[in-house]
Protein backbone atom coordinates (compact mmCIF):
# COMPACT_ATOMS: atom_id res chain seq x y z
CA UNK A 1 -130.94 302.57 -6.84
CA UNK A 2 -133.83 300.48 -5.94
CA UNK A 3 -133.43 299.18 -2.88
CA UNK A 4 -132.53 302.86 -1.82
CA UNK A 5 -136.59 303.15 -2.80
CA UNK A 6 -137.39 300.13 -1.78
CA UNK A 7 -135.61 300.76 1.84
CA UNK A 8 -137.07 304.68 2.03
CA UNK A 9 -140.66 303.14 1.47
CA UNK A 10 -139.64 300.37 4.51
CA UNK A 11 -138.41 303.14 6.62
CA UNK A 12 -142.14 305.35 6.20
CA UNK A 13 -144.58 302.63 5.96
CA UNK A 14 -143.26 299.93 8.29
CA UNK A 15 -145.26 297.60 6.86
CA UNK A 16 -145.85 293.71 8.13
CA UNK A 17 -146.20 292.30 4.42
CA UNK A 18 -145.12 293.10 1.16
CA UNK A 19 -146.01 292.15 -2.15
CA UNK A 20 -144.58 291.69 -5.32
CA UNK A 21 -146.28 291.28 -8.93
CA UNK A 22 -144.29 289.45 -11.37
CA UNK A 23 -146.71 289.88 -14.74
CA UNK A 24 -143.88 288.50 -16.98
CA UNK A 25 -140.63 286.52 -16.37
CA UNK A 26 -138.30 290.08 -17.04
CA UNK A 27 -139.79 291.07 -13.60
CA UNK A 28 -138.30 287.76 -11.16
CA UNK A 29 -134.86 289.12 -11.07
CA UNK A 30 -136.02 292.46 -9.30
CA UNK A 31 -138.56 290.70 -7.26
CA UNK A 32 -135.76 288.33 -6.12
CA UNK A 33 -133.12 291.20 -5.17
CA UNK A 34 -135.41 293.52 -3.25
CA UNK A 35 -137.15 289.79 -1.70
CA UNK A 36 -133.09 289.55 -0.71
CA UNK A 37 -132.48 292.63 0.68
CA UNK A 38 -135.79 292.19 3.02
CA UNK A 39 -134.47 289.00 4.12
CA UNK A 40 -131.41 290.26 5.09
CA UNK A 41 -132.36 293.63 6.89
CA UNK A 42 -135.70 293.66 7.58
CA UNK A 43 -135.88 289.48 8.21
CA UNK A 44 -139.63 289.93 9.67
CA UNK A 45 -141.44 291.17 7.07
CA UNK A 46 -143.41 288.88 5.41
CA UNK A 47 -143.45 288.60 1.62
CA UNK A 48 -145.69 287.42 -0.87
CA UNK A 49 -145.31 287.39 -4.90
CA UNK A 50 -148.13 286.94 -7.36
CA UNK A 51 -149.13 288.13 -10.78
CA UNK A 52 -149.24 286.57 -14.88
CA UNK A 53 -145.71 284.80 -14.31
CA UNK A 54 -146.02 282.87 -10.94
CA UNK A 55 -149.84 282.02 -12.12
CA UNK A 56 -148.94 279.97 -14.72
CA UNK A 57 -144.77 279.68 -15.08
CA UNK A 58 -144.26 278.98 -11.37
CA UNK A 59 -147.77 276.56 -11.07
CA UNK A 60 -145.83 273.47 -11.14
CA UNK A 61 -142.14 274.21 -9.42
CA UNK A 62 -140.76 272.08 -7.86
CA UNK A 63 -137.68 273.27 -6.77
CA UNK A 64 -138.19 275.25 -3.21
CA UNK A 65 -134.69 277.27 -3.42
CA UNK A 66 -137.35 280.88 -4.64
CA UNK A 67 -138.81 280.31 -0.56
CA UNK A 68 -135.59 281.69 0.34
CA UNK A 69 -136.61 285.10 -0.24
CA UNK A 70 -139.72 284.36 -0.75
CA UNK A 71 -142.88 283.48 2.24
CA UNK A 72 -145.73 283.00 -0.09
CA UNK A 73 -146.72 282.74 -4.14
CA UNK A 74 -149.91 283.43 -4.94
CA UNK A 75 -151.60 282.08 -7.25
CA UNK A 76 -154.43 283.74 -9.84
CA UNK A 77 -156.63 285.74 -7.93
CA UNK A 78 -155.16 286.99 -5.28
CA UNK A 79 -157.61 288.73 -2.93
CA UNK A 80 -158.82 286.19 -0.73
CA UNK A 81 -155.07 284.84 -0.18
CA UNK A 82 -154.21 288.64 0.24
CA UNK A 83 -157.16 288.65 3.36
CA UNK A 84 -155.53 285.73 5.15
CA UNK A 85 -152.45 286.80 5.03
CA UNK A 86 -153.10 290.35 6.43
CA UNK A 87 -155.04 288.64 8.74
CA UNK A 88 -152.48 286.57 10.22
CA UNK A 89 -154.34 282.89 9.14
CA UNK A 90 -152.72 279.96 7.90
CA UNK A 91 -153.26 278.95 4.45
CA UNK A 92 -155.79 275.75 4.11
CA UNK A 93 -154.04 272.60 5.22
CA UNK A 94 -154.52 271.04 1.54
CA UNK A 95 -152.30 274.08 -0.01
CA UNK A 96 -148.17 273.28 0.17
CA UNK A 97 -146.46 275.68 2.55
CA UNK A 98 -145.65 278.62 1.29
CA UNK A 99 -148.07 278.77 -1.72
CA UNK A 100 -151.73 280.00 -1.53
CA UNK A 101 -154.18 279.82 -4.64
């Protein structure tokens, strides 16, 4: 099951952040359901989701109900935003919360 692998990859890395890519719609409900299971047992791990779909389906969203399970979308190039994050800065103050471009 995946968050059996998802949880097994928690349990031996321990990491602080994790990070989805979401290429094409197909991939949001899986994103969302292991972004769920985080929430719920592993509630301080941060998580961040970038990638084709959030680029340029998710650019304009309005509705904040996704920053339930998910900390941060990332838009296009994600490197820089990827930086700050594992370096523990806030975004600019011009980006919304929870979204860094």
């Amino acid at each position: 099951e995946m968050v059996a692998l998802l949880e097994r990859q928690i349990e031996a890395v321990r990491p602080t952040l994790v990070g989805f890519t979401a290429p094409f719609p197909g991939n949001l409900l899986a994103i969302l359901r292991c972004a769920q299971y985080l929430k719920e047992r592993h509630p301080d791990i941060r998580i961040a989701m970038g990638g084709g779909y959030p680029s340029t389906e998710l650019r304009t969203m309005t509705d904040k109900a996704i920053f339930r399970y998910i900390d941060y979308i990332i838009l296009d190039d994600g490197e820089r935003p990827l930086e700050r994050l594992l370096a523990r800065q806030r975004p600019a103050a011009h980006l919304r919360p929870g979204r860094l471009s």
